[in-house]
Each structure stands twice: as structure tokens, then as C-alpha cells.
N, C-alpha and C. Protein backbone atom coordinates (compact mmCIF):
# COMPACT_ATOMS: atom_id res chain seq x y z
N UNK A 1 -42.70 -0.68 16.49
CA UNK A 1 -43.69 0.09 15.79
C UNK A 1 -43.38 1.58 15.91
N UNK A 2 -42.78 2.00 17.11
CA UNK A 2 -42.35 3.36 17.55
C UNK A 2 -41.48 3.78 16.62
N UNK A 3 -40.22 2.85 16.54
CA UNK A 3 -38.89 3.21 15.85
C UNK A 3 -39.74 3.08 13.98
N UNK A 4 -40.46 2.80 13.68
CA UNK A 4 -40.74 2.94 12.25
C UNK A 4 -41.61 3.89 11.87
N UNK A 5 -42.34 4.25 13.21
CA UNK A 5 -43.04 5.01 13.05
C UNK A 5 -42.39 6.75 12.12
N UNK A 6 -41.64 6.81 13.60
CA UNK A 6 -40.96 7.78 13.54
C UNK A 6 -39.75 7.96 12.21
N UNK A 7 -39.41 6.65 12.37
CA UNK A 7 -38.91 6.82 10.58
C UNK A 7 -39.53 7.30 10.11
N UNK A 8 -40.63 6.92 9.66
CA UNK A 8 -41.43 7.31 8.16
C UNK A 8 -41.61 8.78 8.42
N UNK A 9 -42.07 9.37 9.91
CA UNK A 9 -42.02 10.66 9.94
C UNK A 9 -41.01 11.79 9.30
N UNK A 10 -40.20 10.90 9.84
CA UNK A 10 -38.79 11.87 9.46
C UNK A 10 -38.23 11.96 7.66
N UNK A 11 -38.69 10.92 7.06
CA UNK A 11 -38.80 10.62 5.33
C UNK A 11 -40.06 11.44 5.10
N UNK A 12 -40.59 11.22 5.36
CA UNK A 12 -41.84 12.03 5.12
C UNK A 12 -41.47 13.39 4.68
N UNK A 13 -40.57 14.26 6.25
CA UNK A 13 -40.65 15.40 6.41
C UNK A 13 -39.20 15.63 5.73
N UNK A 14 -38.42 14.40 4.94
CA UNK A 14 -37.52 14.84 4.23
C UNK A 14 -37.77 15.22 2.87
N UNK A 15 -38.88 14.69 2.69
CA UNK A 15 -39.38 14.33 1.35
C UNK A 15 -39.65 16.38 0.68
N UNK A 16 -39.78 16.96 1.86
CA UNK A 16 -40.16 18.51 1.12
C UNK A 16 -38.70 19.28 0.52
N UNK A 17 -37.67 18.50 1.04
CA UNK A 17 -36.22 19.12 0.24
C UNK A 17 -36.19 18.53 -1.29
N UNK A 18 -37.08 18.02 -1.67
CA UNK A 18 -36.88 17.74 -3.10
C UNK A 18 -36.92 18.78 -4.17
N UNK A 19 -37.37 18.14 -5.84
CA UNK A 19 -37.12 19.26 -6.32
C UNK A 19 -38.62 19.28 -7.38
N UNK A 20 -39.24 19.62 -6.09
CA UNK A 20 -40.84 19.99 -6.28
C UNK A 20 -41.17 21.29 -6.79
N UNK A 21 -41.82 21.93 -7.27
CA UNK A 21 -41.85 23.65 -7.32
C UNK A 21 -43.20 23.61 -6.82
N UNK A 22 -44.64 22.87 -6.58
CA UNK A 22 -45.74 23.66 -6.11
C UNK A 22 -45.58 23.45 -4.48
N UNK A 23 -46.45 23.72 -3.91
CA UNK A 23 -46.88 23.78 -2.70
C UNK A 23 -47.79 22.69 -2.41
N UNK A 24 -48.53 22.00 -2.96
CA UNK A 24 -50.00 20.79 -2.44
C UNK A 24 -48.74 20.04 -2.38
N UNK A 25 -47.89 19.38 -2.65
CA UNK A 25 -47.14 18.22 -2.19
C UNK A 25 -46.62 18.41 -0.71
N UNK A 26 -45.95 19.55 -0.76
CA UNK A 26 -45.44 20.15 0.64
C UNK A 26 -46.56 20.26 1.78
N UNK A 27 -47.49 19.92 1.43
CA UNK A 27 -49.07 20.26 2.29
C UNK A 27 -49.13 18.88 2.61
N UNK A 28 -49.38 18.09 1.87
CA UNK A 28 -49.75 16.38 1.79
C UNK A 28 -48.85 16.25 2.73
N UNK A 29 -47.53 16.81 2.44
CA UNK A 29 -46.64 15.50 2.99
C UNK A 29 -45.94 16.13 4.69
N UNK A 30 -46.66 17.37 5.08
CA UNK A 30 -46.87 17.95 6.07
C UNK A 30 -47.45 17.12 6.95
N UNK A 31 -49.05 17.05 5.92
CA UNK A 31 -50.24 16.41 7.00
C UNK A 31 -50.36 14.75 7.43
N UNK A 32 -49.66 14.13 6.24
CA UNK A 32 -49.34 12.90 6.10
C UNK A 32 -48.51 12.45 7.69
N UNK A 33 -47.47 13.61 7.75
CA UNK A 33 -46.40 13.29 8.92
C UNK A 33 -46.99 13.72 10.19
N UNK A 34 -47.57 14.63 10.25
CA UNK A 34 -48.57 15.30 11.78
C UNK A 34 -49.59 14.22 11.92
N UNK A 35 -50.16 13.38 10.84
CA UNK A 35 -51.09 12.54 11.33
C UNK A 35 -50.26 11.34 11.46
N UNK A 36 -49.25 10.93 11.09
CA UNK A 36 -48.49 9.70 11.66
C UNK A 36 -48.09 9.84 12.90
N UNK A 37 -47.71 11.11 13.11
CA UNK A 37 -46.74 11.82 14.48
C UNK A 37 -48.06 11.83 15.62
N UNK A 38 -49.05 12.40 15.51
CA UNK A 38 -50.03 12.06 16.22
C UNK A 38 -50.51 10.95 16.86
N UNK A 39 -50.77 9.87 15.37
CA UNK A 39 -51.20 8.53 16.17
C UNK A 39 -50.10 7.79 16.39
N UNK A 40 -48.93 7.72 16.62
CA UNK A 40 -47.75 7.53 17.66
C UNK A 40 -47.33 8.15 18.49
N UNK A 41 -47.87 9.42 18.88
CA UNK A 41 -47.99 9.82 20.53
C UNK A 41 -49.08 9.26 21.19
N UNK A 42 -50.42 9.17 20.46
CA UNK A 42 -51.68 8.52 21.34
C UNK A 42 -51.54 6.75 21.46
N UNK A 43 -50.14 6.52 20.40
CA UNK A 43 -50.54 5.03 21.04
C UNK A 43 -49.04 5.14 22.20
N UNK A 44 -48.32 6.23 22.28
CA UNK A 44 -47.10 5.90 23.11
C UNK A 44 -47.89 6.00 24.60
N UNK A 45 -48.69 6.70 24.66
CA UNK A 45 -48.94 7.15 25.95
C UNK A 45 -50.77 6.75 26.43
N UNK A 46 -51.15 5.71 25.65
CA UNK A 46 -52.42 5.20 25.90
C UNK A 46 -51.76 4.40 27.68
N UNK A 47 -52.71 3.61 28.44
CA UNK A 47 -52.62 2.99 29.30
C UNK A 47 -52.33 1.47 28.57
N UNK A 48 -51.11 0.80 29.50
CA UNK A 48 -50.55 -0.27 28.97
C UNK A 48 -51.26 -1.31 29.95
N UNK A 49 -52.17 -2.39 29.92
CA UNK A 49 -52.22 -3.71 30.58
C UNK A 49 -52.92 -3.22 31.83
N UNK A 50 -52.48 -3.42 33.05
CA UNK A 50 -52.92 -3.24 33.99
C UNK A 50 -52.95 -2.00 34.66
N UNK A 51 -52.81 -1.00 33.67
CA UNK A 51 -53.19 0.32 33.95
C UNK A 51 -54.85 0.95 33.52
N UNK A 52 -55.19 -0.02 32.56
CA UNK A 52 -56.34 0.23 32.12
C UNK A 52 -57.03 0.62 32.90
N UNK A 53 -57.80 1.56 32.29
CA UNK A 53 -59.14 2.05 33.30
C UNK A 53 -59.99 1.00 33.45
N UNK A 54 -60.83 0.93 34.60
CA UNK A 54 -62.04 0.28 34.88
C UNK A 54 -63.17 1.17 35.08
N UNK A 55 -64.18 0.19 35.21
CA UNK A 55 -65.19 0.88 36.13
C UNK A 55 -65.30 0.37 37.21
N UNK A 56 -66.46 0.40 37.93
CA UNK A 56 -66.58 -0.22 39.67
C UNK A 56 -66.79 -1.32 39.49
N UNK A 57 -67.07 -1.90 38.57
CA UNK A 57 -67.53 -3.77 38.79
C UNK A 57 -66.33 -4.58 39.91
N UNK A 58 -65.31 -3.78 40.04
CA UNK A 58 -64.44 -4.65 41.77
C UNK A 58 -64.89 -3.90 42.55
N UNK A 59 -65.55 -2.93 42.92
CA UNK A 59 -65.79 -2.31 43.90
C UNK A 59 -67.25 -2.59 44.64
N UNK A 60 -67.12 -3.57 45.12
CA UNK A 60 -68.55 -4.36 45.83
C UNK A 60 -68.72 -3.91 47.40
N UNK A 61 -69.95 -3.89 47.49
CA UNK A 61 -70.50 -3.60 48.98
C UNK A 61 -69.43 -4.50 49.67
N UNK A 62 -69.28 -4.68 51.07
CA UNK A 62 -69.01 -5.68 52.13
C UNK A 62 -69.97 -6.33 52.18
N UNK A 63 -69.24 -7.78 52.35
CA UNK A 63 -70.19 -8.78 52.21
C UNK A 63 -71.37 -9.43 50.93
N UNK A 64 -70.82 -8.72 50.18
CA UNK A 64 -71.44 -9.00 48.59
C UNK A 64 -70.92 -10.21 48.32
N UNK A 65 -72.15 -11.27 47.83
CA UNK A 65 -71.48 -12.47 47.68
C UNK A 65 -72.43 -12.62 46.21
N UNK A 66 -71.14 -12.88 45.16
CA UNK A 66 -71.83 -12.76 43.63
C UNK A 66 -72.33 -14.10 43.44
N UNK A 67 -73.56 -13.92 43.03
CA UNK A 67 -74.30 -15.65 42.33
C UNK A 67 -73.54 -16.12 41.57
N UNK A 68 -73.71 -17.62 41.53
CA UNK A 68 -73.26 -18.67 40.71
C UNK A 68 -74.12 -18.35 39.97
N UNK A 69 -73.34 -17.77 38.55
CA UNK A 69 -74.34 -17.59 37.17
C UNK A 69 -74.02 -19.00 36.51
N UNK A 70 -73.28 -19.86 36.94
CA UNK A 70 -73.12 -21.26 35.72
C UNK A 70 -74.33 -21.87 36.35
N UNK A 71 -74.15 -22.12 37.81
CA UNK A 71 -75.58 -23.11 38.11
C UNK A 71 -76.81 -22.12 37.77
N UNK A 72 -77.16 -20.93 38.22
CA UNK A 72 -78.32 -20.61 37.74
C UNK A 72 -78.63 -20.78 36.53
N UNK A 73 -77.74 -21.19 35.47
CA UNK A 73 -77.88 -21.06 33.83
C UNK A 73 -78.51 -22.52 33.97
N UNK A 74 -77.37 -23.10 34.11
CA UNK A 74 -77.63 -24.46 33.88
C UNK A 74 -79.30 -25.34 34.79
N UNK A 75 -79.64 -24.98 35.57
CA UNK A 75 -80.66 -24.86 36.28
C UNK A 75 -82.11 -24.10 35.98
N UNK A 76 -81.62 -23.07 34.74
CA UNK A 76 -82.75 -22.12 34.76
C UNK A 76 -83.35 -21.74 35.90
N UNK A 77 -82.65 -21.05 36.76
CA UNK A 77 -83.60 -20.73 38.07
C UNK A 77 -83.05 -19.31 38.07
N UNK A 78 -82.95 -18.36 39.42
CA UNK A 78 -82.79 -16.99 39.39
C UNK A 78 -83.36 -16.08 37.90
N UNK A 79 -82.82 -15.58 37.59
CA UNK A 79 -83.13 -14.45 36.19
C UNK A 79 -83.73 -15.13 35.23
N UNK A 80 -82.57 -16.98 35.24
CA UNK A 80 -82.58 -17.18 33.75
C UNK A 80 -84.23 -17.87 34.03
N UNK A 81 -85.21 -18.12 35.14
CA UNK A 81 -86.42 -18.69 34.84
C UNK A 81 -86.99 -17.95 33.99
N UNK A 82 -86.85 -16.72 34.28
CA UNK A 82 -87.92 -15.52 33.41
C UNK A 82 -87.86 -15.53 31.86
N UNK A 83 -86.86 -16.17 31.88
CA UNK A 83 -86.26 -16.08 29.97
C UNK A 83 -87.47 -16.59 29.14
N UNK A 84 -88.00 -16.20 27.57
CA UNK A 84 -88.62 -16.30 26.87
C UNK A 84 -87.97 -17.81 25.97
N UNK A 85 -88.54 -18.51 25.34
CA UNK A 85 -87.63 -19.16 24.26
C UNK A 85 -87.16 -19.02 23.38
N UNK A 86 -87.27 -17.50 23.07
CA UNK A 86 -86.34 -16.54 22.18
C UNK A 86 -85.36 -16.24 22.27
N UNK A 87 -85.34 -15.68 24.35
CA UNK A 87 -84.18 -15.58 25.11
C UNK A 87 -83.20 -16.34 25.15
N UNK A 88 -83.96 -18.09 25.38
CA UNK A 88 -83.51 -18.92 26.08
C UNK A 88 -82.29 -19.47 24.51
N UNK A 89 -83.03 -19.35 23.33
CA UNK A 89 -82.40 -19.80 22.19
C UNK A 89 -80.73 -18.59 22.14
N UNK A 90 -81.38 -17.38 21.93
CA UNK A 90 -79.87 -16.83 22.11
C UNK A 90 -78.78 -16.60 23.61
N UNK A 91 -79.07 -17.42 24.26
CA UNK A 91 -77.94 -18.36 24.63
C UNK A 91 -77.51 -19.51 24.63
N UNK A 92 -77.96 -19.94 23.27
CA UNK A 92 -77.34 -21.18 22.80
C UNK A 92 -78.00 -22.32 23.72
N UNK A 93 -79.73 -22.33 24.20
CA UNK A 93 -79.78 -22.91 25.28
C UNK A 93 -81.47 -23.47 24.30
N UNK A 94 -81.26 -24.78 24.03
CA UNK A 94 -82.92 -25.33 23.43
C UNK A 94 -83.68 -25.25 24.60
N UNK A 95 -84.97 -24.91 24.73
CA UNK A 95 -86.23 -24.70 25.86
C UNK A 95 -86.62 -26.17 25.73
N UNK A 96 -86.83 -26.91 24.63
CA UNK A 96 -86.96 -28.16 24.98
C UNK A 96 -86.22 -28.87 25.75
N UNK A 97 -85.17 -28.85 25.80
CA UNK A 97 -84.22 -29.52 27.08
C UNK A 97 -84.39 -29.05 28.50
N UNK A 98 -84.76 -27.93 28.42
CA UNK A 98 -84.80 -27.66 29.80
C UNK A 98 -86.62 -27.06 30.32
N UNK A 99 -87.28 -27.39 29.58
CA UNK A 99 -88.37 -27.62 29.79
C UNK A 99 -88.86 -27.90 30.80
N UNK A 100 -88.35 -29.62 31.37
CA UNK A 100 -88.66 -30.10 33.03
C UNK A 100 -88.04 -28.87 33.84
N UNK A 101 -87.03 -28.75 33.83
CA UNK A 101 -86.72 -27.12 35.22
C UNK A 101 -87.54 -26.30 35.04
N UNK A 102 -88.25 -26.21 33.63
CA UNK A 102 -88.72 -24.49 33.91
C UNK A 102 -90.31 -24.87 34.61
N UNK A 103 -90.61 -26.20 34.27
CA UNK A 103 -92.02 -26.55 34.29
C UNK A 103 -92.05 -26.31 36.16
N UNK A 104 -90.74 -26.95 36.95
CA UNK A 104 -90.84 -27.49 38.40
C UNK A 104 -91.15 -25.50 39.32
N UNK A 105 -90.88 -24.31 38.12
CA UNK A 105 -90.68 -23.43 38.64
C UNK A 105 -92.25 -23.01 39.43
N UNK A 106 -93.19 -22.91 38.53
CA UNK A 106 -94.52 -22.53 38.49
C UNK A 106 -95.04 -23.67 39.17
């Protein structure tokens, strides 16, 4: 993607030796190449894979021990008791099925 990039840059910026007489072509085909040339430096030098930035979500207290969010789902217990059947529907989850768990909560 680099090596074509930079082609087209360089056609681009050959393209003003022609045999043009105004100036707006020579402008176009200026800005055409500074904005190709641009977004192939920001993608040469973005972060690749495991350079990506994070945030703190690995950076846990000592001794932080993260809940089982599959059994609490599947269980409706912790957070997911509180859920509405509005809630409970956009996660793909019918309140009629799980009705008996939510009933044993209260």
C-alpha cells in the first residue's frame, strides 16, 4: 500500500510538467499529492498490533478477582437481576425463560 502510495504521489507531482498553461490544475494536483502524502505518513507511523494504546482495564488492584459474567448472565443474579424486560430483551435474553431465577431473587 506504501509502495503505491507513493507512486501515485510521485505521478501526481509529475503530472505539473505537462503542457497545461493555467494554474488550478497545478493547485489540484499539488493538494491531491500532500493529501495522499499525508495519509501515508499517518498510516506509516500509526501503532502496529500490540503497540496499541490501552487504557487501564489490565491494570487491577491486587487481589482483584473479576466475576463470572457468563454465570451471572445465565443465572440472572449480580447486576443482571436488576435488568428490566426491555433490558433483559436487548441481550438477546426472553424474561419469560428466565422468569423462575428472577422470581427465586425477591
Amino acid at each position: 500500500m506504501q509502495i503505491a502510495g507513493w507512486i501515485s504521489v510521485f505521478v501526481l507531482l509529475g503530472y505539473n510538467f505537462g503542457n497545461h498553461k493555467g494554474h488550478v490544475e497545478t493547485i489540484f494536483l499539488f493538494v491531491f499529492a500532500a493529501l495522499i502524502a499525508v495519509g501515508l505518513l499517518i498510516q506509516l507511523f500509526e501503532p502496529k498490533g500490540t503497540q496499541a494504546r490501552t487504557l487501564t482495564a489490565h491494570n487491577k488492584p491486587i487481589g482483584h478477582v473479576e466475576p463470572d459474567w457468563t454465570y451471572l448472565q445465565a443465572t440472572c443474579t449480580g447486576p443482571y437481576a436488576e435488568l428490566t424486560d426491555k433490558e433483559l430483551r436487548a441481550l438477546n435474553i426472553e424474561p419469560s425463560r428466565v422468569a423462575h431465577l428472577r422470581s427465586l431473587e425477591k
